[in-house]
Protein backbone atom coordinates (compact mmCIF):
# COMPACT_ATOMS: atom_id res chain seq x y z
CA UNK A 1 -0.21 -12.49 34.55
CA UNK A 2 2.76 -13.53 32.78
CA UNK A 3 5.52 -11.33 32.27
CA UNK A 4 8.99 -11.91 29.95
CA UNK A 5 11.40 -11.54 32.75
CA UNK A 6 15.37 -12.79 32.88
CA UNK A 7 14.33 -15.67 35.27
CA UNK A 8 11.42 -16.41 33.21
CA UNK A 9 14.12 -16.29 30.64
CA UNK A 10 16.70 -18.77 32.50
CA UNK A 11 13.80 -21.16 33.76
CA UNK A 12 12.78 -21.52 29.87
CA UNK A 13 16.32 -21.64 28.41
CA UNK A 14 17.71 -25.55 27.78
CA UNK A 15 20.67 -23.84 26.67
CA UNK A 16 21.68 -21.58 29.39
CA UNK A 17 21.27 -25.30 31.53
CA UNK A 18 23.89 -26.65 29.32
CA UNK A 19 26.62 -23.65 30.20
CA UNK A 20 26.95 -24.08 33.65
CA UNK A 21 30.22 -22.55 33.57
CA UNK A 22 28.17 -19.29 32.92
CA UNK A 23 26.43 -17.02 35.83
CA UNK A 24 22.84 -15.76 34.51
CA UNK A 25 24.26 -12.62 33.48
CA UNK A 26 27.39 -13.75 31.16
CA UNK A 27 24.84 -16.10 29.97
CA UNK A 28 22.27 -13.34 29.14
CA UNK A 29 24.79 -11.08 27.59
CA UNK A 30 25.57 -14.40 25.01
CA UNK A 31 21.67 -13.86 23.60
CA UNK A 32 21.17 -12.28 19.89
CA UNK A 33 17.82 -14.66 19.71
CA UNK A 34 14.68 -14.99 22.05
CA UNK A 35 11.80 -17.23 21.18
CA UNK A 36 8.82 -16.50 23.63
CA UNK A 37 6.30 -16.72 21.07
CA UNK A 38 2.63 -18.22 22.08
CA UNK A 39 3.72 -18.17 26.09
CA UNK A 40 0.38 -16.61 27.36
CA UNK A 41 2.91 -13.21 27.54
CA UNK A 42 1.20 -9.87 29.05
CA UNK A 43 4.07 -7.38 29.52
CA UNK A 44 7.67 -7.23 29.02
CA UNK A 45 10.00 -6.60 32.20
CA UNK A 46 13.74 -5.49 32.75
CA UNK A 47 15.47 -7.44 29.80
CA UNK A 48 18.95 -4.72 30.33
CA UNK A 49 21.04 -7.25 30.54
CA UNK A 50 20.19 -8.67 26.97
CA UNK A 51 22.35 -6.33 25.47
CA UNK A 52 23.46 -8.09 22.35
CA UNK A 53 19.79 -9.34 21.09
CA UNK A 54 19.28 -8.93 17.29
CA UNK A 55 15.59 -10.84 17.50
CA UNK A 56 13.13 -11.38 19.21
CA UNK A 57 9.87 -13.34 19.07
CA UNK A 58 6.69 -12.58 20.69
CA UNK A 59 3.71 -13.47 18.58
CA UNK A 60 0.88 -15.23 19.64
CA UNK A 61 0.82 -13.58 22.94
CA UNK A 62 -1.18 -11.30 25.46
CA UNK A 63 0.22 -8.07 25.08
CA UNK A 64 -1.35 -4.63 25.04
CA UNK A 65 1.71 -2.66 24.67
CA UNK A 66 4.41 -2.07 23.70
CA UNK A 67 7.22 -1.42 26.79
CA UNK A 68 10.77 -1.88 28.06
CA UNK A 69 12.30 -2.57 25.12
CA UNK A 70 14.79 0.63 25.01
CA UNK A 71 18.06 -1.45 25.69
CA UNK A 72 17.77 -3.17 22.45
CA UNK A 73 20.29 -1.40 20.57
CA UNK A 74 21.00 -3.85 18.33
CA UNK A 75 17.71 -5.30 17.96
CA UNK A 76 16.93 -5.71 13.56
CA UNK A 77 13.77 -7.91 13.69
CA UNK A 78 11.04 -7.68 15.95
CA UNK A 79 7.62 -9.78 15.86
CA UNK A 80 4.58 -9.09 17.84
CA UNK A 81 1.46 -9.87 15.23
CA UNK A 82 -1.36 -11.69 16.94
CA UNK A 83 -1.24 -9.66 20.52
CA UNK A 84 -3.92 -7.33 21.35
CA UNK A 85 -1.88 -3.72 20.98
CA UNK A 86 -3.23 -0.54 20.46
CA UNK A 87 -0.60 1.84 19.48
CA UNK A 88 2.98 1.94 17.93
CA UNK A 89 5.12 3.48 20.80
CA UNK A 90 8.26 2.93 22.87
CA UNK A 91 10.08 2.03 19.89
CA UNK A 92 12.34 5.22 19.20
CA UNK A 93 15.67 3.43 20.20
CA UNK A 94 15.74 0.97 18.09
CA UNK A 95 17.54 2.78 15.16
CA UNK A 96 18.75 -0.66 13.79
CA UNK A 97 14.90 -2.43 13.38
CA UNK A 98 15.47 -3.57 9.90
CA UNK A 99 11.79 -5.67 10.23
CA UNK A 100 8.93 -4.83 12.32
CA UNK A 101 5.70 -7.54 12.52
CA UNK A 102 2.38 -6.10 14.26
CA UNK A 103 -0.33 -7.59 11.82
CA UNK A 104 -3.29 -8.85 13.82
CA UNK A 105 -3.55 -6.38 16.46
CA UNK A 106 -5.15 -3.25 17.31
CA UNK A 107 -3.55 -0.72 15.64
CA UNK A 108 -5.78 1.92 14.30
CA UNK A 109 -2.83 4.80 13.49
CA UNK A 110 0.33 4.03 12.16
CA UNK A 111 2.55 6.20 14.56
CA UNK A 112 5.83 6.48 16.62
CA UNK A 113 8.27 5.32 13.82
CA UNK A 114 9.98 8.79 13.37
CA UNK A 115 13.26 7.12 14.48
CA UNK A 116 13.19 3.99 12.36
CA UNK A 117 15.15 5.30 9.60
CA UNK A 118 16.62 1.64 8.65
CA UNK A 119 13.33 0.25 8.39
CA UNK A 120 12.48 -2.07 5.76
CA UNK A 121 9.61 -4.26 6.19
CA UNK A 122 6.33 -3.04 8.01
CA UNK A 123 3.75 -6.05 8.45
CA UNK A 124 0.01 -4.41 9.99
CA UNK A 125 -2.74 -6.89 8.19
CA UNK A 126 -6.00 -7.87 9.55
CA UNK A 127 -5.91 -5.42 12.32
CA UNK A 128 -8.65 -5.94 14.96
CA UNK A 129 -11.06 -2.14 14.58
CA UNK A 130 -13.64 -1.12 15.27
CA UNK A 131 -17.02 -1.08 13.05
CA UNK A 132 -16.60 1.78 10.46
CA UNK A 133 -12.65 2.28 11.51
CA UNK A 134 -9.74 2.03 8.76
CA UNK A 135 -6.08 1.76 8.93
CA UNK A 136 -4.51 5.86 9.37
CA UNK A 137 -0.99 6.72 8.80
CA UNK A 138 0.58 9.43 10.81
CA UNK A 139 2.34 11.64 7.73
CA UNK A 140 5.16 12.42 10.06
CA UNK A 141 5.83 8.77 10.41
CA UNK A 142 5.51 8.39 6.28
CA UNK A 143 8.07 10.85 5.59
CA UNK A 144 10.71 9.42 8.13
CA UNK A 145 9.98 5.60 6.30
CA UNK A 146 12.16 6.60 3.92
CA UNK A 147 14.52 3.25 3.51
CA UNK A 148 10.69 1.19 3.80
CA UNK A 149 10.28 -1.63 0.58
CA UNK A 150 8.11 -3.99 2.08
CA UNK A 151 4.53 -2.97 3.09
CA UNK A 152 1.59 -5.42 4.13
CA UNK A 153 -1.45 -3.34 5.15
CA UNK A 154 -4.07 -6.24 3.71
CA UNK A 155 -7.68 -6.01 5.14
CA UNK A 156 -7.85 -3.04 6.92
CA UNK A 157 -10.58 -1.49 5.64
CA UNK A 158 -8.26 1.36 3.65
CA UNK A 159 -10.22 3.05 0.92
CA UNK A 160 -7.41 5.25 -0.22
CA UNK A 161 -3.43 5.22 -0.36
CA UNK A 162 -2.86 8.86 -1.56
CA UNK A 163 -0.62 9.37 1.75
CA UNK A 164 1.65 6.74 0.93
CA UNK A 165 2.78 7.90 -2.48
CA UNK A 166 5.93 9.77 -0.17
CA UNK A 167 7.15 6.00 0.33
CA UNK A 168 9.65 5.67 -2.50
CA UNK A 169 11.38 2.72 -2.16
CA UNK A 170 8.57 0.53 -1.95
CA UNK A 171 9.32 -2.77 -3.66
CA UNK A 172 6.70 -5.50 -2.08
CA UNK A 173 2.98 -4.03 -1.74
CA UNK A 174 0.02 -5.81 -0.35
CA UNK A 175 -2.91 -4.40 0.13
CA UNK A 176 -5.45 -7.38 -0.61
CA UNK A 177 -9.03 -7.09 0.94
CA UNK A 178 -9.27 -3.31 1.64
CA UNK A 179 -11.85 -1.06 -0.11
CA UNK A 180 -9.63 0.52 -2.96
CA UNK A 181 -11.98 1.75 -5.72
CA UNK A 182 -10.54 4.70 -7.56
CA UNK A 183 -8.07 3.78 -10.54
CA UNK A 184 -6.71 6.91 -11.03
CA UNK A 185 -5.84 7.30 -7.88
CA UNK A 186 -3.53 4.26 -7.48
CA UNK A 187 -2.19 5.10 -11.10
CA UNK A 188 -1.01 8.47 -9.55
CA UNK A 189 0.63 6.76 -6.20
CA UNK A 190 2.43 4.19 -8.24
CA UNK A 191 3.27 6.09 -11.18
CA UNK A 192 5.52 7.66 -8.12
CA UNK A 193 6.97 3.79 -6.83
CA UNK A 194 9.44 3.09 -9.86
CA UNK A 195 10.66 0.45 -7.43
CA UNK A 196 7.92 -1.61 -7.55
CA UNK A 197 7.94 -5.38 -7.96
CA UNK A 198 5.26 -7.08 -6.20
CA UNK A 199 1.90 -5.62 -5.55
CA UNK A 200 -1.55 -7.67 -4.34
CA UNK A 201 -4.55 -5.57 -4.91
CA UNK A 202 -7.22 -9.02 -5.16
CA UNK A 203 -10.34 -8.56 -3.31
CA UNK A 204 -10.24 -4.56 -3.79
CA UNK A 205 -13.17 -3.32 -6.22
CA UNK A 206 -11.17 -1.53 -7.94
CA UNK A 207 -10.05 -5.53 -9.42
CA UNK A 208 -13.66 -5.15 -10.78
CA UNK A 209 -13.17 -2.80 -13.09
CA UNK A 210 -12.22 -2.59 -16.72
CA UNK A 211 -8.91 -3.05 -17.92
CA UNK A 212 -8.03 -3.69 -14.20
CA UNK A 213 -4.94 -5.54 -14.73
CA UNK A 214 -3.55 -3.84 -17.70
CA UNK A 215 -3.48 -0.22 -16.57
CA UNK A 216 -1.77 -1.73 -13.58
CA UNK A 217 0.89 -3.37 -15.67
CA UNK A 218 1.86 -0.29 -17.90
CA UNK A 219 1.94 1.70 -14.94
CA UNK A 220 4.27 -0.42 -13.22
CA UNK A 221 6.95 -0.22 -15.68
CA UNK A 222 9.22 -3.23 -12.95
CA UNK A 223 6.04 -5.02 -11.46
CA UNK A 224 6.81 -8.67 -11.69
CA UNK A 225 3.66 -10.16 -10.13
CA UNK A 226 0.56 -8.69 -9.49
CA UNK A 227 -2.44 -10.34 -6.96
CA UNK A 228 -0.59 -13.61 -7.53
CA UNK A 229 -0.30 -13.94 -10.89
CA UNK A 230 3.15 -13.63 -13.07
CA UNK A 231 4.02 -10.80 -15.40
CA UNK A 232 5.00 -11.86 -18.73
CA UNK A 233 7.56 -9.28 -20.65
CA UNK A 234 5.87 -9.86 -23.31
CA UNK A 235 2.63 -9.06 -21.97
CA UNK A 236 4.29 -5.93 -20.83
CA UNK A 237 5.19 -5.33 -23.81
CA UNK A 238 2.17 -5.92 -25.59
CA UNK A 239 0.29 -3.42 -23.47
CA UNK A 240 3.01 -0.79 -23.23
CA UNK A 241 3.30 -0.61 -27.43
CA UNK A 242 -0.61 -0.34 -27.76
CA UNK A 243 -0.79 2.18 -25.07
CA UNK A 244 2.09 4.18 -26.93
CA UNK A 245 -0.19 3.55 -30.30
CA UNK A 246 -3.75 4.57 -28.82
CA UNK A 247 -2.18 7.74 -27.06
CA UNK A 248 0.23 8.55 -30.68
CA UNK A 249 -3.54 8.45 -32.34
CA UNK A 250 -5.22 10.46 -30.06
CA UNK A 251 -2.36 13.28 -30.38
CA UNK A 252 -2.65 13.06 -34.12
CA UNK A 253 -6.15 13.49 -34.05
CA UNK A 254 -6.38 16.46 -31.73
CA UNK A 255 -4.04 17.97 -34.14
CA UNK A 256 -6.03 18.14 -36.96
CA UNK A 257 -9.06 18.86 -35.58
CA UNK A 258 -9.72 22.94 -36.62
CA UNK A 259 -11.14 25.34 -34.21
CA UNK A 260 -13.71 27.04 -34.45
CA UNK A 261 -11.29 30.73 -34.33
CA UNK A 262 -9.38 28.76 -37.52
CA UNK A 263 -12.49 29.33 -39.82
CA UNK A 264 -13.29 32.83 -41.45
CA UNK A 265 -16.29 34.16 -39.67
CA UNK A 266 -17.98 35.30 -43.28
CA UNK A 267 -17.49 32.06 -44.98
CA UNK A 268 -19.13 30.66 -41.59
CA UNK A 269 -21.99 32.57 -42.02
CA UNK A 270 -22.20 32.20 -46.02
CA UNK A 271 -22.47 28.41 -45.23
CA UNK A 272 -25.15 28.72 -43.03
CA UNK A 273 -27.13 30.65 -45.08
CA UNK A 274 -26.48 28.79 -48.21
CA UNK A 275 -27.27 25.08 -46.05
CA UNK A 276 -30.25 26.57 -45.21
CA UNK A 277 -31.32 27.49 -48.83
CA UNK A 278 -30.44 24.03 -49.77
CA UNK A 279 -32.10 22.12 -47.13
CA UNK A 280 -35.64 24.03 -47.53
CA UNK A 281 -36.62 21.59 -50.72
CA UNK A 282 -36.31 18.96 -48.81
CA UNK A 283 -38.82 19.65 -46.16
CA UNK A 284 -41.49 17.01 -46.00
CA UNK A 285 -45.13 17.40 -47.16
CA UNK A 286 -47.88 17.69 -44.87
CA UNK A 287 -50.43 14.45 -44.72
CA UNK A 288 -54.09 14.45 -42.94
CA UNK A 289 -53.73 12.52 -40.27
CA UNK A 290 -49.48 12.38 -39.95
CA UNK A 291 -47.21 14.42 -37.86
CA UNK A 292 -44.92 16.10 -39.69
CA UNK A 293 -41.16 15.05 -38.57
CA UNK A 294 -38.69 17.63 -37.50
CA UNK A 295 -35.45 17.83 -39.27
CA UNK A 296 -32.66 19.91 -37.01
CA UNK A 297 -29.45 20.92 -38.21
CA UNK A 298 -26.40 20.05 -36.39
């Protein structure tokens, strides 16, 4: 088992060899950057003495959890996608973590970031669950996201965002390859995102639909790309003034349509009575042979 220790740490470092002035600690205390990315990594051991690291890199590794990282005061960025962990934990002192990467592991709740109130990027694509399991988001975790603009949750087989619509600063969304269907629905979550700038929605069925693409651009009154593709202004434009128009005629028309309390209940029923005097000269004649049609008043 390999474990990120501070002599695995000085064995790997071609830089600490080259300040031989330093003793191990002095040297350790000199880190803001660690790059152990892709080292066959299990666990994480005593790393105190880093004090002063800002990043640090373990992707590509062995993990299952997520451990010993406490010290890191300081720590903004931290990347971890392509290990095998489970859950979010152990990460409540690190009140600086501007940018956290977990995307292709195990994760089937979004949990534990209560503290992370500087937050700004959250990465968790192509998690690794089971048959039948989606993505779930802890709400006590959504409401305490509340600095969060970047959010990749692509392929995680999440069939409805509802729970997200508390995440107001959004900016960048991707959530490409899930199994969003329900147009209103995302109109309601992003009419609440005026942020928004970026979005990827492609291989969704709800890109399937009708009018897909141009709901999603009047909704998004800032989007500036969605699933790839550039958003002219004046396409916006286009489809903001004929929404406008078609909603302007549908008020006018719901206007001046009476009801049925608007019209005198005795010239009602002198209608009637008079249609149906005028209609009964008009009633087909009977042939051998012929079915007589029906004639119904609407």
């Amino acid at each position: 088992m390999v474990r990120l220790t501070v002599d695995l740490i000085a064995k790997s470092s071609n830089h600490f060899k080259k300040k031989r002035g330093l003793s191990l600690s002095e040297y350790l205390k000199t880190l803001t950057h660690l790059h152990f990315s892709n080292k066959n990594i299990e666990s994480v051991g005593d790393l105190s003495m880093c004090r002063n690291l800002t990043v640090l890199y373990l992707y590509d590794n062995q993990m299952t959890y997520i451990s010993n990282l406490h010290f890191a005061f300081k720590l903004t960025h931290l990347y971890m996608q392509n290990n095998n962990i489970t859950h979010i934990d152990n990460l409540y002192n690190l009140q600086k973590l501007s940018k956290l990467y977990l995307g292709g592991n195990r994760i089937a709740v979004v949990e534990g970031l209560e503290q992370l109130h500087e937050l700004k990027e959250l990465h968790l694509e192509n998690q690794r669950l089971e048959p039948g399991e989606k993505l779930l988001f802890d709400p006590r975790t959504l409401l305490s996201l509340d600095s969060l603009c970047v959010l990749n949750i692509n392929n995680n087989n999440i069939d409805d965002i509802r729970d997200l619509a508390v995440l107001k600063e959004i900016q960048h969304f991707s959530a490409a390859d899930n199994e969003l269907h329900n147009m209103e629905e995302l109109e309601d979550v992003f009419s609440l995102w005026p942020q928004l700038l970026l979005m990827d929605l492609s291989g969704n069925p709800v890109c399937k639909k009708p009018k897909y693409r141009d709901r999603m651009i009047t909704e998004c009154k800032r989007l500036e790309a969605l699933d790839g593709k550039e958003i002219h202004e004046l396409t916006r434009q286009f489809l903001v003034n004929w929404k406008a128009s078609k909603e302007a005629k549908k008020r006018k028309n719901n206007k001046h349509v009476p009801s049925d309390s608007s019209i005198p209940c005795s010239l009602t029923s002198k209608s009637l009575n008079s249609s149906s005097t005028s209609w009964s000269h008009l009633q087909p004649r009977q042939h051998a042979g012929l079915e007589s049609p029906t004639v119904s008043l609407v």
